[in-house]
Structure formats: structure tokens, C-alpha cells
C-alpha atoms as a PDB file:
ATOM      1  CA  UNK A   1      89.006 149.807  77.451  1.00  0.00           C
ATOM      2  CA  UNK A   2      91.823 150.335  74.660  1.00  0.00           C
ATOM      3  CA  UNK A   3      94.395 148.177  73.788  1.00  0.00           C
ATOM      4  CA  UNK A   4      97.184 150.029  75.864  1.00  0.00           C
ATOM      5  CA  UNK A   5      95.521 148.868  79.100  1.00  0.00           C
ATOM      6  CA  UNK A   6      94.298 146.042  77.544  1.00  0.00           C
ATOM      7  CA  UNK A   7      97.582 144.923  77.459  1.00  0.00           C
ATOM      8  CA  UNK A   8      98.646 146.111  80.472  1.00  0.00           C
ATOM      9  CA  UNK A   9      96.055 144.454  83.057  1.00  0.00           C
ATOM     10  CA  UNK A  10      97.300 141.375  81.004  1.00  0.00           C
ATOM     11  CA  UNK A  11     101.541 141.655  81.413  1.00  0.00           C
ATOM     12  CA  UNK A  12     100.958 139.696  85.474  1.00  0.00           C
ATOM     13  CA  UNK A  13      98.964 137.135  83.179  1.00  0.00           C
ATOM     14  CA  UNK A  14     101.861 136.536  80.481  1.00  0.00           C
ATOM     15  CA  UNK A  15     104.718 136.564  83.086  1.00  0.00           C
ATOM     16  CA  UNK A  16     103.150 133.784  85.165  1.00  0.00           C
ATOM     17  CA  UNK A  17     102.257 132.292  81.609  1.00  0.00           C
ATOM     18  CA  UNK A  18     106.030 132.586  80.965  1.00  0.00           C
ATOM     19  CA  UNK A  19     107.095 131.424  84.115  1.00  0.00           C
ATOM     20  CA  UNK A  20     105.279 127.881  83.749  1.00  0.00           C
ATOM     21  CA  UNK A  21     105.128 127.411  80.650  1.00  0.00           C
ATOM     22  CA  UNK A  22     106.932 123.718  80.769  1.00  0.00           C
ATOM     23  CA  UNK A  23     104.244 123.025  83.760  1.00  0.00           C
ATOM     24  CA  UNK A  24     100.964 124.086  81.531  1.00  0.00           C
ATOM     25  CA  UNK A  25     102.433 122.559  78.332  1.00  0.00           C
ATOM     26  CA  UNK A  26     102.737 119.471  80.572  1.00  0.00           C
ATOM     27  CA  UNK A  27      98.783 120.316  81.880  1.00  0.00           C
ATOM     28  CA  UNK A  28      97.364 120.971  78.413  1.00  0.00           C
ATOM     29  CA  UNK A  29      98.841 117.355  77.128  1.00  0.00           C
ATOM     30  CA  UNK A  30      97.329 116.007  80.443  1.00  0.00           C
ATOM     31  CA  UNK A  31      93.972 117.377  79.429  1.00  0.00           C
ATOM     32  CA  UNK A  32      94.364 116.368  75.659  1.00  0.00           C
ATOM     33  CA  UNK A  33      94.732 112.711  76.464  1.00  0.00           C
ATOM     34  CA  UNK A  34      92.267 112.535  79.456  1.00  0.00           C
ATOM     35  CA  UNK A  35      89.967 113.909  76.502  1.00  0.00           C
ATOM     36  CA  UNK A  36      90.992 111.903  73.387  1.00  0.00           C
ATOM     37  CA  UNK A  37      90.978 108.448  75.800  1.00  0.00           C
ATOM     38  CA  UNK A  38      87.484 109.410  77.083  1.00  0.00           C
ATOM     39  CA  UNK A  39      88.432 109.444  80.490  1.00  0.00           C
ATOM     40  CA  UNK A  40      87.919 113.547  80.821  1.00  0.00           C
ATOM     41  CA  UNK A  41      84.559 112.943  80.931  1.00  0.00           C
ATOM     42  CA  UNK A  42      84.563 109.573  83.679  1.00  0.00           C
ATOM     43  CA  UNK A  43      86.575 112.014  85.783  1.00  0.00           C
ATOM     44  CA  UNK A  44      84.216 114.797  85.787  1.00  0.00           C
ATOM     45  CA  UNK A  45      81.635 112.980  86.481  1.00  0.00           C
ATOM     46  CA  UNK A  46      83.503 111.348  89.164  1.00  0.00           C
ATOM     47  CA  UNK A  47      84.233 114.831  90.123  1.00  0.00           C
ATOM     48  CA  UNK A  48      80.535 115.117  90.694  1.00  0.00           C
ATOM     49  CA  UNK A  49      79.529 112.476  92.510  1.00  0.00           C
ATOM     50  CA  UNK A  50      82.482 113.487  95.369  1.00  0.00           C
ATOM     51  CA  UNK A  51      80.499 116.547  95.433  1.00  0.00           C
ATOM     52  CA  UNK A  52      77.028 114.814  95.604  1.00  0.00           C
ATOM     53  CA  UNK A  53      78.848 112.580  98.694  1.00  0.00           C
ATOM     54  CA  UNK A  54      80.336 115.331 100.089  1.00  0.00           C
ATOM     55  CA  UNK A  55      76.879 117.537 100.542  1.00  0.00           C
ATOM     56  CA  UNK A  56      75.152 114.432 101.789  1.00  0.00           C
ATOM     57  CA  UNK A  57      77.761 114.023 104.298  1.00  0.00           C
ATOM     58  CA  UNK A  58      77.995 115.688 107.253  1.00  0.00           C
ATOM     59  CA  UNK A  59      81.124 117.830 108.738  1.00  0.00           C
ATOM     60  CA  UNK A  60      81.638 115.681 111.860  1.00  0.00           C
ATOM     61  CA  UNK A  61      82.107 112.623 109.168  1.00  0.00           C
ATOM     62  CA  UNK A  62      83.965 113.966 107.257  1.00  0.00           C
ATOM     63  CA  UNK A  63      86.488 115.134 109.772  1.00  0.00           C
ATOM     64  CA  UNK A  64      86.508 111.933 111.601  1.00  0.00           C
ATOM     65  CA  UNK A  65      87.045 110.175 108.398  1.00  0.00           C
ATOM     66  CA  UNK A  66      89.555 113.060 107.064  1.00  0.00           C
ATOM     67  CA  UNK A  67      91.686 111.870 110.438  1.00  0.00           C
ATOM     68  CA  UNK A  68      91.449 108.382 110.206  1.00  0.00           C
ATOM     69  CA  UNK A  69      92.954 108.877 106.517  1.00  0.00           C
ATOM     70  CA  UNK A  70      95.671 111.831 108.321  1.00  0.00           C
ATOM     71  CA  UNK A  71      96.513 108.762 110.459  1.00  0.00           C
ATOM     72  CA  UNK A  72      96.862 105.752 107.788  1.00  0.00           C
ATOM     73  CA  UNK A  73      99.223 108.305 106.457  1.00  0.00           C
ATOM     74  CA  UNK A  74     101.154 108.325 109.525  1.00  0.00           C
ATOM     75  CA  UNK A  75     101.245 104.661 109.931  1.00  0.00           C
ATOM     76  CA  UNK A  76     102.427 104.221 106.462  1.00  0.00           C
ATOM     77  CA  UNK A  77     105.177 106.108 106.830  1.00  0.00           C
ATOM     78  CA  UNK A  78     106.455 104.126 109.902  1.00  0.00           C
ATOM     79  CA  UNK A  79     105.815 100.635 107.926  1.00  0.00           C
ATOM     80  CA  UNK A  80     107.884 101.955 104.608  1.00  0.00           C
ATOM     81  CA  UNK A  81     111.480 102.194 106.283  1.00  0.00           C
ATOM     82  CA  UNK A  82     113.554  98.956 104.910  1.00  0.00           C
ATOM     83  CA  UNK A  83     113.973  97.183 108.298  1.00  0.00           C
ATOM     84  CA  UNK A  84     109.582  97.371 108.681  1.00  0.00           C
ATOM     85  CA  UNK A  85     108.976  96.097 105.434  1.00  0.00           C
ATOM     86  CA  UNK A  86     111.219  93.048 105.634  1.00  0.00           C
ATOM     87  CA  UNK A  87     109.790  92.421 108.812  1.00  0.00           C
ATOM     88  CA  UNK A  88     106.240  92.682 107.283  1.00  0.00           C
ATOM     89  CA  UNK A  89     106.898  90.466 103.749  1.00  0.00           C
ATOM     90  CA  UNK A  90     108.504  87.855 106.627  1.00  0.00           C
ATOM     91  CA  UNK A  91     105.567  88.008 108.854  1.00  0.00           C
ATOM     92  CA  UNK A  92     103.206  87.487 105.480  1.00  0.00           C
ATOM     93  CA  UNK A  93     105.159  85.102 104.291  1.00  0.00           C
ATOM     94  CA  UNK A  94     105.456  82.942 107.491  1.00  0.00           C
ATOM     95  CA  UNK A  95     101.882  83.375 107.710  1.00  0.00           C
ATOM     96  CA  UNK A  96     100.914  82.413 104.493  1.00  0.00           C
ATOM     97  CA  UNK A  97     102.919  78.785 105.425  1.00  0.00           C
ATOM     98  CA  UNK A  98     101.355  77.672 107.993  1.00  0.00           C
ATOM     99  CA  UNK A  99      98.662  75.650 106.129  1.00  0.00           C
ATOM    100  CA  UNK A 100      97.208  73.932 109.157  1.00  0.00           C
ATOM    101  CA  UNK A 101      96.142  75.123 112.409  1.00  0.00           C
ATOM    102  CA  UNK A 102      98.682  74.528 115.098  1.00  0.00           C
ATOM    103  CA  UNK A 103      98.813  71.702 117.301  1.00  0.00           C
ATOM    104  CA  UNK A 104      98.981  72.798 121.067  1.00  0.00           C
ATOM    105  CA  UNK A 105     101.950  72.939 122.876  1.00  0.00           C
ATOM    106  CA  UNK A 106     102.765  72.399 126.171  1.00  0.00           C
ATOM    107  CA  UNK A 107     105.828  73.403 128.488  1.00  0.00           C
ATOM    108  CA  UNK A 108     107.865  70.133 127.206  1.00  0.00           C
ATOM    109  CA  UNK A 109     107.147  71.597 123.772  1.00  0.00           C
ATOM    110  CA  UNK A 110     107.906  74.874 124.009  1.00  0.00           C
ATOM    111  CA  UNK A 111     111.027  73.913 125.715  1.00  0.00           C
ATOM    112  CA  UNK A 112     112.108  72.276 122.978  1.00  0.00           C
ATOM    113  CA  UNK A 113     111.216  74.933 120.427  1.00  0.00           C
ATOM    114  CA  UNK A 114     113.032  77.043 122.003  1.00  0.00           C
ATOM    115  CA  UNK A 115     116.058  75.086 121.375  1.00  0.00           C
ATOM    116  CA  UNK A 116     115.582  75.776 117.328  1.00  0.00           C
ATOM    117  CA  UNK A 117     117.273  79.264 115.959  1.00  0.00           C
ATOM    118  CA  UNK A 118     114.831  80.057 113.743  1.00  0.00           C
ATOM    119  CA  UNK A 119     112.545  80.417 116.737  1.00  0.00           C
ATOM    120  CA  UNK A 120     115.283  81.837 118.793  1.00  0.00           C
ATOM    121  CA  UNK A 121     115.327  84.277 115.746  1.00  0.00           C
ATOM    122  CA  UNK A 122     112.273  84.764 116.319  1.00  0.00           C
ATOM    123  CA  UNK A 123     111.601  85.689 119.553  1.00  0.00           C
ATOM    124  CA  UNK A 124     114.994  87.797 120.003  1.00  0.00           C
ATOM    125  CA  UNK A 125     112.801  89.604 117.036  1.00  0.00           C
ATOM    126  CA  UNK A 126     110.266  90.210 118.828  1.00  0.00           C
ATOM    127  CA  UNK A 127     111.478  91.071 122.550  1.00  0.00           C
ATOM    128  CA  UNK A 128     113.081  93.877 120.344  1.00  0.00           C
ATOM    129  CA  UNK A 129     110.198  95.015 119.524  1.00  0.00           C
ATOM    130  CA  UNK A 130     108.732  94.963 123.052  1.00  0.00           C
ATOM    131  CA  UNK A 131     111.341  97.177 124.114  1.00  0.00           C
ATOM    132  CA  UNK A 132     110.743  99.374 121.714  1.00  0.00           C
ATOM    133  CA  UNK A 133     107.435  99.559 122.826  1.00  0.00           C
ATOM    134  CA  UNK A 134     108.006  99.398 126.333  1.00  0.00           C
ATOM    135  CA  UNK A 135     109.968 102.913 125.954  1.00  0.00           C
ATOM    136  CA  UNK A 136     107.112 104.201 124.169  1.00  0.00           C
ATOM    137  CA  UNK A 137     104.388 103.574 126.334  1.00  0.00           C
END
């Protein structure tokens, strides 16, 4: 081959080369540190072992488990809006206070709870959210 078409078969190379540069500068430094930190290495081999995993599994497995994953991804979405998430740290966090079990309550009792506004609070909380669910069912 001479160096005319050398060079030639190589211009779609050196435009695309041109064209990303900032993106494979930004690659090669990737590489360079995964190598100097030793990591390179941990991640091939990690790289293998996903391989080894993924022979040893079969399809139906790994679609089933490839569409559980599809639908944590779904779900997560729906719990990262503002109004889920404070909803979620508040359920923790009420959670995480009640130390003992709970006594049981009768009619009288409940009666009476639902005379306090944080329980009101709660409860107009969560008919909301049976609504919600009622018009999605």
C-alpha cells in the first residue's frame, strides 16, 4: 500500500480523532490513573469475572434479573421528586423514634389520638396518598 492511500484510508480516522479530541484526552487521563493507582488491573479482572458470571448464567436469569434492575430504576425515579423524599427521611426518621413497641390501643385511645395534629397531620398525609392510589388502581 503507499503512503498516498495510506493516508487516505486514515483521513475518517483523524477527523473523528479531531472531533473528540477533549473526550479521548479526558479517556487517556482516565486510563493513566486507573493504571498508575493500580486499579486498571482490579477492573479488568473484575471485567472478567462479569464475564465468567455471565456464561454461567443463563438467559432467562439474566433477563428476569435485567428487569427487576429496569424496574428499581423506575421506582427510583418516582421516590427522587422533593415532596417523596421528605416524605421518606420523615417516615425514617419517625421510625427510627419509636424505641419501644407500641402499647395497644383501643377505640377510647384512638379517639383521643386523633384529637393531636401531628396525628391529624398524619393521617390527612396519608388519605392523600390513598387517593392517589385509589385513582391508580
Amino acid at each position: 500500500m503507499s503512503e498516498e492511500e495510506t493516508v487516505k484510508q486514515l483521513e475518517p480516522l483523524l477527523k473523528k480523532i479531531a472531533e473528540n479530541q477533549e473526550h479521548l484526552i479526558e479517556a487517556i487521563d482516565k486510563l493513566v490513573w486507573l493504571e498508575k493507582s493500580g486499579n486498571l488491573d482490579a477492573l479488568l479482572g473484575f471485567s472478567a469475572l462479569i464475564k465468567i458470571v455471565q456464561d454461567s448464567i443463563s438467559d432467562a436469569v439474566v433477563e428476569r434479573n435485567m428487569e427487576m434492575l429496569s424496574n428499581i430504576g423506575l421506582i427510583s425515579t418516582k421516590f427522587t421528586s422533593d415532596r417523596a423524599l421528605v416524605l421518606l427521611n420523615a417516615l425514617g426518621d419517625a421510625i427510627c423514634r419509636c424505641e419501644k413497641e407500641p402499647e395497644p390501643v383501643g377505640m377510647v385511645g384512638l379517639m383521643k389520638a386523633l384529637r393531636e395534629p401531628e396525628v391529624q397531620k398524619a393521617l390527612g398525609m396519608l388519605l392523600n396518598i390513598a387517593r392517589e392510589l385509589g385513582k391508580n388502581i
